[in-house]
N, C-alpha and C. Protein backbone atom coordinates (compact mmCIF):
# COMPACT_ATOMS: atom_id res chain seq x y z
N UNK A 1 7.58 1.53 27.36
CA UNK A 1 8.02 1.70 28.73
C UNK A 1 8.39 0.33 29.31
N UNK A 2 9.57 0.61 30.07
CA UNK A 2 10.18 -1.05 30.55
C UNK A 2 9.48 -1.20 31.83
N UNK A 3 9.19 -2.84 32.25
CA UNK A 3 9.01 -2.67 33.67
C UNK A 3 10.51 -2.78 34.67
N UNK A 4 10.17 -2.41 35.66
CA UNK A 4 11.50 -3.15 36.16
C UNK A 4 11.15 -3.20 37.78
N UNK A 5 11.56 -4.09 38.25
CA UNK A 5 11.67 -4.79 39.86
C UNK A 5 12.27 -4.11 40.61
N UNK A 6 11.84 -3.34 41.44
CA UNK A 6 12.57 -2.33 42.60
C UNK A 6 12.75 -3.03 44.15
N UNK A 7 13.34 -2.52 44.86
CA UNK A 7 13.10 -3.08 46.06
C UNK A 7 13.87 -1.47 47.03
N UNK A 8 13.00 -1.18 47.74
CA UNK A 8 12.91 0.14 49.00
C UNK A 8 13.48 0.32 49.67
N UNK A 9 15.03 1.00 49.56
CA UNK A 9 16.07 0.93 50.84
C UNK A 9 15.24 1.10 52.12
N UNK A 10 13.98 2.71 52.22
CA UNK A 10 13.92 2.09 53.26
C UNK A 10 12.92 1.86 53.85
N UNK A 11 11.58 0.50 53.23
CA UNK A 11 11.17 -0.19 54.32
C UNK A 11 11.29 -1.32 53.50
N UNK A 12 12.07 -1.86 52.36
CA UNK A 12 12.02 -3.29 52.37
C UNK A 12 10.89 -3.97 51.28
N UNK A 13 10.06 -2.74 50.76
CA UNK A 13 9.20 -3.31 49.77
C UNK A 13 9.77 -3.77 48.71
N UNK A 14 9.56 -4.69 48.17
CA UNK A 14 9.52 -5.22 46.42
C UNK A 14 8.75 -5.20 45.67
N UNK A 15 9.16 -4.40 44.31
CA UNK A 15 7.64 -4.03 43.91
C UNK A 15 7.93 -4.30 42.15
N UNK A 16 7.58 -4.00 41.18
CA UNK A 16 7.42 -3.82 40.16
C UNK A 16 6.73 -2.76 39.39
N UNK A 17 7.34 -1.71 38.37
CA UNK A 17 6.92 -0.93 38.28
C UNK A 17 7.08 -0.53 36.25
N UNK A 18 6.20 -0.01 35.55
CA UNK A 18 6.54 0.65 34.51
C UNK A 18 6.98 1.78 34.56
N UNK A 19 8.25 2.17 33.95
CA UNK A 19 9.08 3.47 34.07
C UNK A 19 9.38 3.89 32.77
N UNK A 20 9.00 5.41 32.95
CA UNK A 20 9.15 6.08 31.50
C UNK A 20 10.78 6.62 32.09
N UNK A 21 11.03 7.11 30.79
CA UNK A 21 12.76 7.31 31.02
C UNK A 21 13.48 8.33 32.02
N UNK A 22 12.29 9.52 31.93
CA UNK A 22 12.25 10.83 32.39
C UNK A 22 12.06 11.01 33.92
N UNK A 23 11.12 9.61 34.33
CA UNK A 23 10.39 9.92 35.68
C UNK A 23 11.13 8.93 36.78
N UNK A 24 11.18 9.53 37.82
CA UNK A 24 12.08 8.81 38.88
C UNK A 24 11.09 7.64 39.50
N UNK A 25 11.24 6.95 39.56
CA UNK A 25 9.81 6.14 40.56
C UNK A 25 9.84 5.99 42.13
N UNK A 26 8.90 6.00 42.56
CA UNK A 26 8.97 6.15 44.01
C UNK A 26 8.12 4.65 44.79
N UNK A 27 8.70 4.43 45.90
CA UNK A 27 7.71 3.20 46.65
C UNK A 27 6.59 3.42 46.55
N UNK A 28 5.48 2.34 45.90
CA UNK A 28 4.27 2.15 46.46
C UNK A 28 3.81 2.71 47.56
N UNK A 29 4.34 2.00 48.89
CA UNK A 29 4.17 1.65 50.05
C UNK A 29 4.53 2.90 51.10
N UNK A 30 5.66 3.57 50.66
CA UNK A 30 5.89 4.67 51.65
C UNK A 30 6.39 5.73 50.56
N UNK A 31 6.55 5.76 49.77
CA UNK A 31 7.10 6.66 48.78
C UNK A 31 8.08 7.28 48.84
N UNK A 32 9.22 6.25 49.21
CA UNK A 32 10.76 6.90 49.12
C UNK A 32 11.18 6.83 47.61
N UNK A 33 12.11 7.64 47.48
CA UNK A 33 12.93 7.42 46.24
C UNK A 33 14.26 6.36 45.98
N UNK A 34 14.67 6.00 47.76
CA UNK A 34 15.98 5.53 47.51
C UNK A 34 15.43 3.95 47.20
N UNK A 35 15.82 3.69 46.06
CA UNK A 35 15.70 2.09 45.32
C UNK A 35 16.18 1.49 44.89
N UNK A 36 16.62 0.32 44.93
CA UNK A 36 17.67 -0.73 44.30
C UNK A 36 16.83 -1.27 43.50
N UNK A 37 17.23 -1.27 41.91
CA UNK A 37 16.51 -1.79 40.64
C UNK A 37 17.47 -3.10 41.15
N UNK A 38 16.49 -4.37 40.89
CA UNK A 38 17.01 -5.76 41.44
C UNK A 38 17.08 -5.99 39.69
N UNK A 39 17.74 -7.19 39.47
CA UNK A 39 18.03 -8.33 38.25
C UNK A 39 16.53 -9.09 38.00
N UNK A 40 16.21 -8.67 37.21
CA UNK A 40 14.72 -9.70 36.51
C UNK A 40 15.13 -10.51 35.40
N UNK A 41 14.51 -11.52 35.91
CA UNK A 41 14.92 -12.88 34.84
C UNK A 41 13.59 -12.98 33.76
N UNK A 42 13.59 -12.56 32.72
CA UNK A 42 12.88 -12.85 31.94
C UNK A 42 11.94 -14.19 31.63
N UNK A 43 10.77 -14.13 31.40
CA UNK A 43 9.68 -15.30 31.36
C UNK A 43 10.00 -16.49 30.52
N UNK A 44 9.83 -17.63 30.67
CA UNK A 44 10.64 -18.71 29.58
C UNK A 44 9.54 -18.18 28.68
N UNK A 45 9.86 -18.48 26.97
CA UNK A 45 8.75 -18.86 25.82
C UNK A 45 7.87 -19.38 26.23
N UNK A 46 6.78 -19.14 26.04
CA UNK A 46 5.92 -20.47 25.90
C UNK A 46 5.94 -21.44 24.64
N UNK A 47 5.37 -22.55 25.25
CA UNK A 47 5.45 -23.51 24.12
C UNK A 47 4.56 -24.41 24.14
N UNK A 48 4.04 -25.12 23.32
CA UNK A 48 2.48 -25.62 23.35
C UNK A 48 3.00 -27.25 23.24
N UNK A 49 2.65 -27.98 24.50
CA UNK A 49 2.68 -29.21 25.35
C UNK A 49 2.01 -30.33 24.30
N UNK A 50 0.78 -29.86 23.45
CA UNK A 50 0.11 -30.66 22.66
C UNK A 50 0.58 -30.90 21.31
N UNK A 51 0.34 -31.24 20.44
CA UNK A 51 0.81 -31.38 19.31
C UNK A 51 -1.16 -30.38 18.45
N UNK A 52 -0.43 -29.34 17.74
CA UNK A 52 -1.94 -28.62 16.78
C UNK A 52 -2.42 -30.20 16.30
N UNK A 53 -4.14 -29.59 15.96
CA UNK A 53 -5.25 -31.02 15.39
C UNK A 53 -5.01 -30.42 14.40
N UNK A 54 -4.88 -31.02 13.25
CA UNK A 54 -4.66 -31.17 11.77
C UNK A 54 -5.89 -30.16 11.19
N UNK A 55 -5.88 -29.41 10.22
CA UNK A 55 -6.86 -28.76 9.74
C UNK A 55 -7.97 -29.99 9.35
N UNK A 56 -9.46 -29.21 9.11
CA UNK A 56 -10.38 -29.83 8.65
C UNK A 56 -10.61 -29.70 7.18
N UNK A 57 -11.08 -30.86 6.74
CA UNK A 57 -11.50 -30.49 4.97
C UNK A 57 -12.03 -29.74 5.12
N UNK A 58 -12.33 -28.79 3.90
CA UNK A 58 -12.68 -27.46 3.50
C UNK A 58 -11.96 -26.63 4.39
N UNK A 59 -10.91 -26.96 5.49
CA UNK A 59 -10.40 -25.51 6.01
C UNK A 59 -11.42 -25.07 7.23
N UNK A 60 -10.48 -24.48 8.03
CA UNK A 60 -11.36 -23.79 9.56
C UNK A 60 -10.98 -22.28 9.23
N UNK A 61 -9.97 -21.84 8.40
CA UNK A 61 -9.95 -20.36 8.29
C UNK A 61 -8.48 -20.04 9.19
N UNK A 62 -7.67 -20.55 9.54
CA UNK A 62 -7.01 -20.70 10.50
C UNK A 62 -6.08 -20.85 10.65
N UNK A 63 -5.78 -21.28 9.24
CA UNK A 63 -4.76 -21.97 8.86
C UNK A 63 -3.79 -20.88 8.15
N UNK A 64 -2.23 -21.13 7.81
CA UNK A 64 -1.88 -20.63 7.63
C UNK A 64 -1.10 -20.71 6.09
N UNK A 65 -1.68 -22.06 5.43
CA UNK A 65 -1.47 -22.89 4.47
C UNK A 65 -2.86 -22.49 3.77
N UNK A 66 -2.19 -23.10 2.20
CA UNK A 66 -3.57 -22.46 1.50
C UNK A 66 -4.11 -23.87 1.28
């Protein structure tokens, strides 16, 4: 199920919601149907700032190297 970012013709809520394909979604807040699915910008990657600590002799288990 996708999420997707709504916003409430009519009172103005913005919301976010999981939607199965079948089901219409309605406001949180007042429970209209009329909704403008807004543009969602997807989350950057993450990416790890540190550099990994080198395995330990004998191995931590962890590793992905034999």
């Amino acid at each position: 199920m996708p999420i997707y970012d709504y916003q409430c013709s009519d009172c103005g809520n913005t919301f976010e919601m999981l939607v199965k394909r079948e089901s219409a979604p309605a406001c949180p807040k007042c429970g209209s149907v009329r909704l403008d699915k807004l543009l969602s910008i997807p989350a950057p990657p993450v990416t790890h700032s540190a550099p990994e600590a080198p395995c330990q002799p004998g191995g931590c288990g962890a590793c992905r190297f034999g």
